[in-house]
C-alpha atoms as a PDB file:
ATOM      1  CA  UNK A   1      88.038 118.260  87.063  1.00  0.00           C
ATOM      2  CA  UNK A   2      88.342 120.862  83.979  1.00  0.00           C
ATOM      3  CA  UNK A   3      88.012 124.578  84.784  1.00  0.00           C
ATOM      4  CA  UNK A   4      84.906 125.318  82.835  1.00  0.00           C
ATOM      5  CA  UNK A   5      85.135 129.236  84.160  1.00  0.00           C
ATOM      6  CA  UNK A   6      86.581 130.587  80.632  1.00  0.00           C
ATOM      7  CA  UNK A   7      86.203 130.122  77.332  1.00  0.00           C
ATOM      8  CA  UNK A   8      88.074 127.634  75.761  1.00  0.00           C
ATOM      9  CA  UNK A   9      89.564 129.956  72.875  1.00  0.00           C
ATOM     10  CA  UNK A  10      90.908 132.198  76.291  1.00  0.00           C
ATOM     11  CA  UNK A  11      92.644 129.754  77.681  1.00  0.00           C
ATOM     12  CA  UNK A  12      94.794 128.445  74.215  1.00  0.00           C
ATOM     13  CA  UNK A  13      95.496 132.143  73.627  1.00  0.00           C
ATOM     14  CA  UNK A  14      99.120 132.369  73.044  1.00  0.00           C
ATOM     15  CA  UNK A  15     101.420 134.263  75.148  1.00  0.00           C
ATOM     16  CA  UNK A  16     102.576 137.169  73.373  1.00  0.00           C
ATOM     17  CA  UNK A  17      98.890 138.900  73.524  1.00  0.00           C
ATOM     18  CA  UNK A  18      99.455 139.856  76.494  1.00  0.00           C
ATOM     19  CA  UNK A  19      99.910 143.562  77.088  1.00  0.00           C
ATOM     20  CA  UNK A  20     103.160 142.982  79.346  1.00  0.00           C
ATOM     21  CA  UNK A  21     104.344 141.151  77.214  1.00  0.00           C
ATOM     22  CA  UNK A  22     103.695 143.534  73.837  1.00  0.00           C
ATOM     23  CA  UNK A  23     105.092 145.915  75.866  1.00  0.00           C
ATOM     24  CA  UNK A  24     108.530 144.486  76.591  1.00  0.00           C
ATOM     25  CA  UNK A  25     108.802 143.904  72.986  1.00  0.00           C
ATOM     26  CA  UNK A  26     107.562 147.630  72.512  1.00  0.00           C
ATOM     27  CA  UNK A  27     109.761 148.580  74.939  1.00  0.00           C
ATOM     28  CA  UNK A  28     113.001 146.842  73.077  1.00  0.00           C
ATOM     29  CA  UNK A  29     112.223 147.997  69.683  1.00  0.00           C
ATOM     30  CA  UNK A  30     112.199 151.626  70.778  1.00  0.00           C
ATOM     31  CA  UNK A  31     115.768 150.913  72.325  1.00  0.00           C
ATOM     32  CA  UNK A  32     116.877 148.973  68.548  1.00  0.00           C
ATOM     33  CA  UNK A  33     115.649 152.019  66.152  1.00  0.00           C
ATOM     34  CA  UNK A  34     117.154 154.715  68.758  1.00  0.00           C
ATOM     35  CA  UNK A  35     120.223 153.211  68.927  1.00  0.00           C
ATOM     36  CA  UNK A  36     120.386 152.891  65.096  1.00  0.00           C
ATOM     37  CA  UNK A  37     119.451 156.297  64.666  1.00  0.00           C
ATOM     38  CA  UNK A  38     123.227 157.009  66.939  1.00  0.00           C
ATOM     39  CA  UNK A  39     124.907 154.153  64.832  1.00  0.00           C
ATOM     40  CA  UNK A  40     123.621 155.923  61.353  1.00  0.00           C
ATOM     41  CA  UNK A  41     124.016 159.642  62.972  1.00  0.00           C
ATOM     42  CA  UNK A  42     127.677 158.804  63.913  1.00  0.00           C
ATOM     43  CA  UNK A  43     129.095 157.372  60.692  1.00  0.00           C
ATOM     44  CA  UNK A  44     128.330 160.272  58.880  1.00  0.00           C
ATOM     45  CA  UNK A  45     129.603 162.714  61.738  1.00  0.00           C
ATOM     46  CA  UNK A  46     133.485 163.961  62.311  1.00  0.00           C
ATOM     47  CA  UNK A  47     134.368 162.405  65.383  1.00  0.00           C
ATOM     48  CA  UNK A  48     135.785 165.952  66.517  1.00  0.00           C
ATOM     49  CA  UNK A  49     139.446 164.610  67.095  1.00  0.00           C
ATOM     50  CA  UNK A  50     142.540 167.246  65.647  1.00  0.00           C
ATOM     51  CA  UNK A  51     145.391 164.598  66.330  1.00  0.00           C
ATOM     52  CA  UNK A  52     145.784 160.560  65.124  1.00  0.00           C
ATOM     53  CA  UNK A  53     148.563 160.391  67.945  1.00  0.00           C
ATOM     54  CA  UNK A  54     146.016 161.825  70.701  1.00  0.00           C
ATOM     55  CA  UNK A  55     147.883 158.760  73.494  1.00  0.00           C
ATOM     56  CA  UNK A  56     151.230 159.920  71.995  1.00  0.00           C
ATOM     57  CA  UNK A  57     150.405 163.511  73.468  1.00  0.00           C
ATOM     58  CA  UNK A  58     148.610 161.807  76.361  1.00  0.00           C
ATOM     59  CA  UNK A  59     151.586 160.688  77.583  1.00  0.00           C
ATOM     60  CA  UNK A  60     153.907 163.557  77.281  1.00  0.00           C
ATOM     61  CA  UNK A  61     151.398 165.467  80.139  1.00  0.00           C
ATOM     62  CA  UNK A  62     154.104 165.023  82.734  1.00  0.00           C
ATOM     63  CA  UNK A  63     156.842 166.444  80.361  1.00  0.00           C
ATOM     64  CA  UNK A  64     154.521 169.494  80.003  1.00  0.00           C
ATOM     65  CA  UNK A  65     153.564 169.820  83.280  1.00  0.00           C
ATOM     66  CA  UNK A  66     157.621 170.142  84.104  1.00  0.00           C
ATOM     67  CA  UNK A  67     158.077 172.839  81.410  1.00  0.00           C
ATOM     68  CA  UNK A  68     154.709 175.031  82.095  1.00  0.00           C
ATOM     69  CA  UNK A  69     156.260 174.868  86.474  1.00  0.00           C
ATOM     70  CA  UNK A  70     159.941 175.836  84.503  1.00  0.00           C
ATOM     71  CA  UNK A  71     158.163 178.584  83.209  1.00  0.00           C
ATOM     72  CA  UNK A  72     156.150 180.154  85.449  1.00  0.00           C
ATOM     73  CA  UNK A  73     159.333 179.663  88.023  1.00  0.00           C
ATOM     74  CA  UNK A  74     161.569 181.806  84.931  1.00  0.00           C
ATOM     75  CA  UNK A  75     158.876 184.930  85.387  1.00  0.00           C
ATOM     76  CA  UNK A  76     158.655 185.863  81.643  1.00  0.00           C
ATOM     77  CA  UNK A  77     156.055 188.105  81.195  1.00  0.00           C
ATOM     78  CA  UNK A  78     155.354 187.301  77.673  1.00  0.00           C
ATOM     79  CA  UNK A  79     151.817 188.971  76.531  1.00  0.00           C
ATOM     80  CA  UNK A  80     150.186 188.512  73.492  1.00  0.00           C
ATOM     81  CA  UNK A  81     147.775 191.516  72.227  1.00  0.00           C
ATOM     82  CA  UNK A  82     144.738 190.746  69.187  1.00  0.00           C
ATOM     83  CA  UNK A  83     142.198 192.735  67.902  1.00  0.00           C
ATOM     84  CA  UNK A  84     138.650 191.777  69.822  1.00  0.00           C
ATOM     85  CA  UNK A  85     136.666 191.098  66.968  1.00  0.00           C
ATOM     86  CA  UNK A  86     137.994 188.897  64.235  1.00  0.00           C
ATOM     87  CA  UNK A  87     136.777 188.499  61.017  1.00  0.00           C
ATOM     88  CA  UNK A  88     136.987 185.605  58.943  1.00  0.00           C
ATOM     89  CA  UNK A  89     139.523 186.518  55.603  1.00  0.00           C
ATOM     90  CA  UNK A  90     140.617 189.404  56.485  1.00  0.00           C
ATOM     91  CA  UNK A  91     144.087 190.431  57.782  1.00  0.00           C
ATOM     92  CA  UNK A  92     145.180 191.349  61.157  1.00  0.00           C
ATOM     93  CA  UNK A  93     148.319 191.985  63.087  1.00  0.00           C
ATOM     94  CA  UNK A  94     149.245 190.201  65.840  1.00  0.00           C
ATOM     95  CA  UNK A  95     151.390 191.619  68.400  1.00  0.00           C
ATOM     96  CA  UNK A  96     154.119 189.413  71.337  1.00  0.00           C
ATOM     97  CA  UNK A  97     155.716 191.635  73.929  1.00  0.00           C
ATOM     98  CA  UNK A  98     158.234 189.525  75.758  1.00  0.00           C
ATOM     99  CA  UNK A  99     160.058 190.984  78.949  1.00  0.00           C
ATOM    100  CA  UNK A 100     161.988 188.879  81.329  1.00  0.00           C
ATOM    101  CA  UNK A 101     161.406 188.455  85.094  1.00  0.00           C
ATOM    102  CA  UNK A 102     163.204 192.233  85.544  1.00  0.00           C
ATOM    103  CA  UNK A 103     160.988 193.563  83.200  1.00  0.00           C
ATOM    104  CA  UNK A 104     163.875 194.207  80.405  1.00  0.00           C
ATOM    105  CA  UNK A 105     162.891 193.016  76.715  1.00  0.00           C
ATOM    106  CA  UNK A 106     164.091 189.633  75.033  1.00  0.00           C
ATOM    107  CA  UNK A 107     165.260 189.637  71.709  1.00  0.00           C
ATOM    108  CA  UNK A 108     166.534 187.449  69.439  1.00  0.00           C
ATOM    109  CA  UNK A 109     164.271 184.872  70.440  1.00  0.00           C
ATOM    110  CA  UNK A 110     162.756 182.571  67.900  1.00  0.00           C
ATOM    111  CA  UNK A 111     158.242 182.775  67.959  1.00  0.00           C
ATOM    112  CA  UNK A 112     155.569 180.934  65.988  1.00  0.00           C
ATOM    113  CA  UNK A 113     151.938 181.045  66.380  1.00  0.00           C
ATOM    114  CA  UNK A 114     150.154 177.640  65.759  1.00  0.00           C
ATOM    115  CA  UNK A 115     146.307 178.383  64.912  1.00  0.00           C
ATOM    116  CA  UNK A 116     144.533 175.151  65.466  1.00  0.00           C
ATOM    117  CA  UNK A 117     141.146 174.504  64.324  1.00  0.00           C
ATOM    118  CA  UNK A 118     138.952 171.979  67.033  1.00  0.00           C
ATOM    119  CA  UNK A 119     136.906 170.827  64.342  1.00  0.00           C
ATOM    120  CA  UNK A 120     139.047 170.808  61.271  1.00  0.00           C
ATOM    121  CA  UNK A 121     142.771 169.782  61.312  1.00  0.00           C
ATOM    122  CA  UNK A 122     142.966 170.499  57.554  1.00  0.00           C
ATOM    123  CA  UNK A 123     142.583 174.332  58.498  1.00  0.00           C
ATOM    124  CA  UNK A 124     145.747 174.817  61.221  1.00  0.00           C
ATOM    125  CA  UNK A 125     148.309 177.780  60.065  1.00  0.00           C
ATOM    126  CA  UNK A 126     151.456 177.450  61.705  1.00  0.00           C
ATOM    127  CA  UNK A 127     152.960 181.887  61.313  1.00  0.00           C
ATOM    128  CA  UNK A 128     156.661 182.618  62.329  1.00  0.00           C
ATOM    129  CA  UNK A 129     156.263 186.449  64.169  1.00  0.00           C
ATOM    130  CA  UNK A 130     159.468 188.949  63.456  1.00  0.00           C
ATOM    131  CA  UNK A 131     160.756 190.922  65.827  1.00  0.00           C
ATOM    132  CA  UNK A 132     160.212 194.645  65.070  1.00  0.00           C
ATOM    133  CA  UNK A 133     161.833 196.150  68.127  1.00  0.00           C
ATOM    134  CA  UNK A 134     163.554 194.796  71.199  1.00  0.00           C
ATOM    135  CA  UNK A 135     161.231 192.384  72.559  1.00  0.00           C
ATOM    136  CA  UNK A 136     158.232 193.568  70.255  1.00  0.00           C
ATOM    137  CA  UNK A 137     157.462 190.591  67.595  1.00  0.00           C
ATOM    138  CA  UNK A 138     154.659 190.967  64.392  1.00  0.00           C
ATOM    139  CA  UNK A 139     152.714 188.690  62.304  1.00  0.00           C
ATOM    140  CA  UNK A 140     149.905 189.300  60.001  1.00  0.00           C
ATOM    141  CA  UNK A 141     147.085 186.418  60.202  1.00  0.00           C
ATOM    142  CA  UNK A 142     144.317 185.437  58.234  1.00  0.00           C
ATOM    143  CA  UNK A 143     142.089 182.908  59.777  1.00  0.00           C
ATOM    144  CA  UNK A 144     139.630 181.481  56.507  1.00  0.00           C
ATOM    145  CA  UNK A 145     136.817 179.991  58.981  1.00  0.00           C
ATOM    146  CA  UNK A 146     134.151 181.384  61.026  1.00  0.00           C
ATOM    147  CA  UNK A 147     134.602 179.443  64.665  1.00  0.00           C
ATOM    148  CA  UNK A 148     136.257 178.521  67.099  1.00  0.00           C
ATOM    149  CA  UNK A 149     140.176 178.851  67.123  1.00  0.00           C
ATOM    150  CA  UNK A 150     142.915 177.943  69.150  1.00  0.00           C
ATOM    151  CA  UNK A 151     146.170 179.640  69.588  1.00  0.00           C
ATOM    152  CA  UNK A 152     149.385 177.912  70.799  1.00  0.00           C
ATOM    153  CA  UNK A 153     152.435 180.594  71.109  1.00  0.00           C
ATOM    154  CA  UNK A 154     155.689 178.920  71.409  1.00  0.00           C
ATOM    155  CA  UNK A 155     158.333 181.325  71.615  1.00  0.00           C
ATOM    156  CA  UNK A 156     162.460 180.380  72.877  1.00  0.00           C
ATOM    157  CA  UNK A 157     165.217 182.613  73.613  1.00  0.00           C
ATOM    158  CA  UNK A 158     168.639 181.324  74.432  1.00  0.00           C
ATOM    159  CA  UNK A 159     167.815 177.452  74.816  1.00  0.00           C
ATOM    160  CA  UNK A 160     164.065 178.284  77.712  1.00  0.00           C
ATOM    161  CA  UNK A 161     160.852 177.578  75.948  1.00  0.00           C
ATOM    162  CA  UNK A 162     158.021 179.000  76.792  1.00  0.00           C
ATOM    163  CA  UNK A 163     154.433 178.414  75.775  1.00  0.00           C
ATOM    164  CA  UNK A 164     151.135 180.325  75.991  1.00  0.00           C
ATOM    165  CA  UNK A 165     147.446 179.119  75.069  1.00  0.00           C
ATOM    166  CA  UNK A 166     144.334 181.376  73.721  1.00  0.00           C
ATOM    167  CA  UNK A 167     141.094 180.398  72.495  1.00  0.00           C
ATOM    168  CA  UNK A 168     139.377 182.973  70.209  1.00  0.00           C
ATOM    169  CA  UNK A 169     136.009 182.756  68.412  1.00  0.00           C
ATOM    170  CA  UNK A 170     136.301 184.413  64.712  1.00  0.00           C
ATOM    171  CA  UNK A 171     133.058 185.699  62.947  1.00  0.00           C
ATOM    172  CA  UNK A 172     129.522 185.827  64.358  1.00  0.00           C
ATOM    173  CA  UNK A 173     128.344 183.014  67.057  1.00  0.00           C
ATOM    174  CA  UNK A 174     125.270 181.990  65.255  1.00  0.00           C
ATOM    175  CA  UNK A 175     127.665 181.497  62.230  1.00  0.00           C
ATOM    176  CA  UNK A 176     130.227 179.533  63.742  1.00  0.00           C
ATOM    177  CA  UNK A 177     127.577 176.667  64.645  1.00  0.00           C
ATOM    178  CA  UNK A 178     127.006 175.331  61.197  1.00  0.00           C
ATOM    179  CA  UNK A 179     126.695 172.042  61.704  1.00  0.00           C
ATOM    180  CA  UNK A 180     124.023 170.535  63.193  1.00  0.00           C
ATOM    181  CA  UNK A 181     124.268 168.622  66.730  1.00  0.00           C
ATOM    182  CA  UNK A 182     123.657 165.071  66.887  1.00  0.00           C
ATOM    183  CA  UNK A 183     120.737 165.416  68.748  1.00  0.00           C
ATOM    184  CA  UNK A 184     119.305 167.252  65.743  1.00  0.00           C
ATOM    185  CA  UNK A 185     119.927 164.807  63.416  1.00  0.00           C
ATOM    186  CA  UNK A 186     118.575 162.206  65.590  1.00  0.00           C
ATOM    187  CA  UNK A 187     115.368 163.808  65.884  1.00  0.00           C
ATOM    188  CA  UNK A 188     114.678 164.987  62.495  1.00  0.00           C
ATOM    189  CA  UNK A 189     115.560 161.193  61.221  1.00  0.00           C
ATOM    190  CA  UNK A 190     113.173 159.551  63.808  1.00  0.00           C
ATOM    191  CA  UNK A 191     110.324 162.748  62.538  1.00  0.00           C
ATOM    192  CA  UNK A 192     110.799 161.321  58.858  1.00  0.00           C
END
Protein backbone atom coordinates (compact mmCIF):
# COMPACT_ATOMS: atom_id res chain seq x y z
CA UNK A 1 0.00 0.00 0.00
CA UNK A 2 1.34 3.65 -1.11
CA UNK A 3 0.18 6.65 0.94
CA UNK A 4 -1.74 8.46 -1.71
CA UNK A 5 -2.69 11.35 1.09
CA UNK A 6 0.03 13.97 -0.36
CA UNK A 7 1.30 15.05 -3.27
CA UNK A 8 4.00 13.34 -4.66
CA UNK A 9 6.33 16.54 -5.18
CA UNK A 10 5.62 16.91 -0.96
CA UNK A 11 6.82 13.96 -0.11
CA UNK A 12 10.49 14.11 -2.32
CA UNK A 13 10.88 17.60 -0.85
CA UNK A 14 14.29 17.72 0.51
CA UNK A 15 15.07 18.27 4.03
CA UNK A 16 16.51 21.54 4.46
CA UNK A 17 12.98 23.36 3.57
CA UNK A 18 11.96 22.86 6.53
CA UNK A 19 11.58 25.87 8.79
CA UNK A 20 13.46 24.05 11.82
CA UNK A 21 15.73 23.24 9.96
CA UNK A 22 16.41 26.92 8.07
CA UNK A 23 16.37 28.02 11.32
CA UNK A 24 19.24 26.10 12.89
CA UNK A 25 21.22 27.14 10.00
CA UNK A 26 19.85 30.79 10.64
CA UNK A 27 20.52 30.37 13.96
CA UNK A 28 24.46 29.33 13.32
CA UNK A 29 25.20 31.92 10.83
CA UNK A 30 24.17 34.69 13.22
CA UNK A 31 26.68 33.03 15.79
CA UNK A 32 29.66 32.86 12.58
CA UNK A 33 29.29 36.75 11.46
CA UNK A 34 29.03 37.87 15.33
CA UNK A 35 31.84 36.16 16.27
CA UNK A 36 33.80 37.54 13.27
CA UNK A 37 32.72 40.86 13.95
CA UNK A 38 34.88 40.14 17.80
CA UNK A 39 37.71 38.36 15.75
CA UNK A 40 37.96 41.59 13.22
CA UNK A 41 37.05 44.16 16.25
CA UNK A 42 39.93 42.66 18.35
CA UNK A 43 42.86 42.66 15.93
CA UNK A 44 42.64 46.12 15.41
CA UNK A 45 42.10 46.93 19.26
CA UNK A 46 45.06 47.42 22.08
CA UNK A 47 44.62 44.60 24.19
CA UNK A 48 44.85 47.14 27.26
CA UNK A 49 47.97 45.34 28.86
CA UNK A 50 51.00 48.04 30.34
CA UNK A 51 53.53 45.10 31.08
CA UNK A 52 54.99 41.99 28.61
CA UNK A 53 56.13 40.34 32.03
CA UNK A 54 52.43 40.65 33.55
CA UNK A 55 53.19 36.50 35.28
CA UNK A 56 56.65 37.88 36.21
CA UNK A 57 54.76 40.52 38.49
CA UNK A 58 52.08 37.90 39.13
CA UNK A 59 54.27 36.08 41.00
CA UNK A 60 56.05 38.56 43.10
CA UNK A 61 52.27 39.24 44.93
CA UNK A 62 53.50 37.45 48.02
CA UNK A 63 56.80 39.51 48.10
CA UNK A 64 54.52 42.61 48.03
CA UNK A 65 52.12 41.55 50.23
CA UNK A 66 55.25 41.09 52.93
CA UNK A 67 56.53 44.64 52.23
CA UNK A 68 52.96 46.62 52.10
CA UNK A 69 52.31 44.40 56.13
CA UNK A 70 56.32 45.79 56.78
CA UNK A 71 54.99 48.98 56.11
CA UNK A 72 51.97 49.58 57.56
CA UNK A 73 53.63 47.71 60.83
CA UNK A 74 56.73 50.78 60.43
CA UNK A 75 53.74 53.62 60.85
CA UNK A 76 55.16 56.12 58.26
CA UNK A 77 52.78 58.57 57.64
CA UNK A 78 53.91 59.46 54.26
CA UNK A 79 51.12 61.79 52.42
CA UNK A 80 51.16 62.87 49.11
CA UNK A 81 49.23 66.33 48.28
CA UNK A 82 48.09 67.27 44.17
CA UNK A 83 46.19 69.85 42.83
CA UNK A 84 42.32 68.48 42.22
CA UNK A 85 42.00 69.32 38.79
CA UNK A 86 44.73 68.43 36.38
CA UNK A 87 45.21 69.60 33.15
CA UNK A 88 46.75 67.91 30.42
CA UNK A 89 50.39 69.95 29.44
CA UNK A 90 50.55 72.04 31.87
CA UNK A 91 52.85 72.06 34.96
CA UNK A 92 52.11 71.29 38.46
CA UNK A 93 53.88 70.72 41.71
CA UNK A 94 53.66 67.83 43.50
CA UNK A 95 54.16 67.77 47.10
CA UNK A 96 55.48 64.25 49.70
CA UNK A 97 55.38 64.94 53.41
CA UNK A 98 57.02 62.02 55.10
CA UNK A 99 56.94 61.75 59.05
CA UNK A 100 57.81 58.64 60.89
CA UNK A 101 55.61 56.66 63.33
CA UNK A 102 56.47 59.67 66.15
CA UNK A 103 55.43 62.10 63.86
CA UNK A 104 59.17 63.63 63.36
CA UNK A 105 60.18 64.28 59.54
CA UNK A 106 62.47 61.88 57.37
CA UNK A 107 65.03 63.24 55.37
CA UNK A 108 67.50 62.16 53.29
CA UNK A 109 65.40 59.63 51.88
CA UNK A 110 65.57 58.83 48.22
CA UNK A 111 61.56 59.41 46.22
CA UNK A 112 60.38 58.89 42.64
CA UNK A 113 57.01 59.16 41.27
CA UNK A 114 56.20 56.56 38.49
CA UNK A 115 53.12 57.95 36.33
CA UNK A 116 51.75 54.99 34.53
CA UNK A 117 49.40 55.23 31.77
CA UNK A 118 46.57 51.99 31.74
CA UNK A 119 46.18 52.34 28.20
CA UNK A 120 49.48 53.47 26.85
CA UNK A 121 52.86 52.19 28.20
CA UNK A 122 54.68 54.46 25.71
CA UNK A 123 53.39 57.51 27.90
CA UNK A 124 54.83 56.44 31.70
CA UNK A 125 57.20 59.36 33.29
CA UNK A 126 59.24 58.05 35.91
CA UNK A 127 60.14 62.04 38.22
CA UNK A 128 62.81 61.90 41.07
CA UNK A 129 61.09 64.55 43.94
CA UNK A 130 63.88 66.79 45.98
CA UNK A 131 63.64 67.39 49.26
CA UNK A 132 63.01 71.10 50.01
CA UNK A 133 62.81 70.95 53.78
CA UNK A 134 63.08 68.23 56.37
CA UNK A 135 60.74 65.70 55.29
CA UNK A 136 59.02 68.05 52.60
CA UNK A 137 59.99 66.63 48.91
CA UNK A 138 58.97 68.64 45.28
CA UNK A 139 58.54 67.70 41.78
CA UNK A 140 57.07 69.53 38.94
CA UNK A 141 54.90 67.13 36.52
CA UNK A 142 53.52 67.38 33.27
CA UNK A 143 51.20 64.65 32.32
CA UNK A 144 50.75 65.04 28.03
CA UNK A 145 47.35 62.89 27.96
CA UNK A 146 43.87 63.49 28.87
CA UNK A 147 42.84 60.11 31.05
CA UNK A 148 43.29 58.06 33.31
CA UNK A 149 46.66 57.98 35.33
CA UNK A 150 48.25 56.02 37.80
CA UNK A 151 50.66 57.04 40.40
CA UNK A 152 53.15 54.66 42.12
CA UNK A 153 55.31 56.63 44.95
CA UNK A 154 58.25 54.70 46.01
CA UNK A 155 60.14 56.50 48.45
CA UNK A 156 63.30 54.72 50.97
CA UNK A 157 65.07 56.13 53.80
CA UNK A 158 67.86 54.29 55.50
CA UNK A 159 67.48 50.74 53.75
CA UNK A 160 62.75 50.57 54.55
CA UNK A 161 60.85 51.02 51.37
CA UNK A 162 57.78 52.18 51.29
CA UNK A 163 55.19 52.44 48.55
CA UNK A 164 51.95 54.37 47.98
CA UNK A 165 49.31 54.04 45.00
CA UNK A 166 46.90 56.94 43.46
CA UNK A 167 44.77 56.91 40.56
CA UNK A 168 43.97 60.38 39.09
CA UNK A 169 41.89 61.29 36.02
CA UNK A 170 43.64 64.37 34.02
CA UNK A 171 41.44 66.60 31.68
CA UNK A 172 37.67 66.43 31.14
CA UNK A 173 35.77 62.84 31.45
CA UNK A 174 34.06 63.01 28.17
CA UNK A 175 37.62 63.67 26.77
CA UNK A 176 39.43 61.01 28.30
CA UNK A 177 37.08 58.30 26.51
CA UNK A 178 38.36 58.68 23.02
CA UNK A 179 38.30 55.55 21.85
CA UNK A 180 35.47 53.80 21.09
CA UNK A 181 34.31 50.51 23.10
CA UNK A 182 34.18 47.33 21.41
CA UNK A 183 30.72 47.09 21.61
CA UNK A 184 30.61 50.19 19.41
CA UNK A 185 32.56 48.97 16.86
CA UNK A 186 30.73 45.82 16.78
CA UNK A 187 27.56 47.42 16.17
CA UNK A 188 28.37 50.03 13.74
CA UNK A 189 30.25 47.12 11.56
CA UNK A 190 27.18 44.74 11.71
CA UNK A 191 24.84 48.42 10.75
CA UNK A 192 27.16 48.72 7.54
Amino acid sequence: MTDHSLPIEKRDAPGWRNPWILACIGLFLTVVTVNLGFVMVSSSSDPGLVTEEYYKYGMQQNKQDKMFRKQLERGWQVDLSMPADIEPGKAFDMQVNALNKQGDPISGGRMELVFYRPSDASQDISIALKEVSNGNYVASVTLPAVGIWDINLLFESEGEKHSLRRRVRVGDEVESISKHTTLDKIVKWLSN
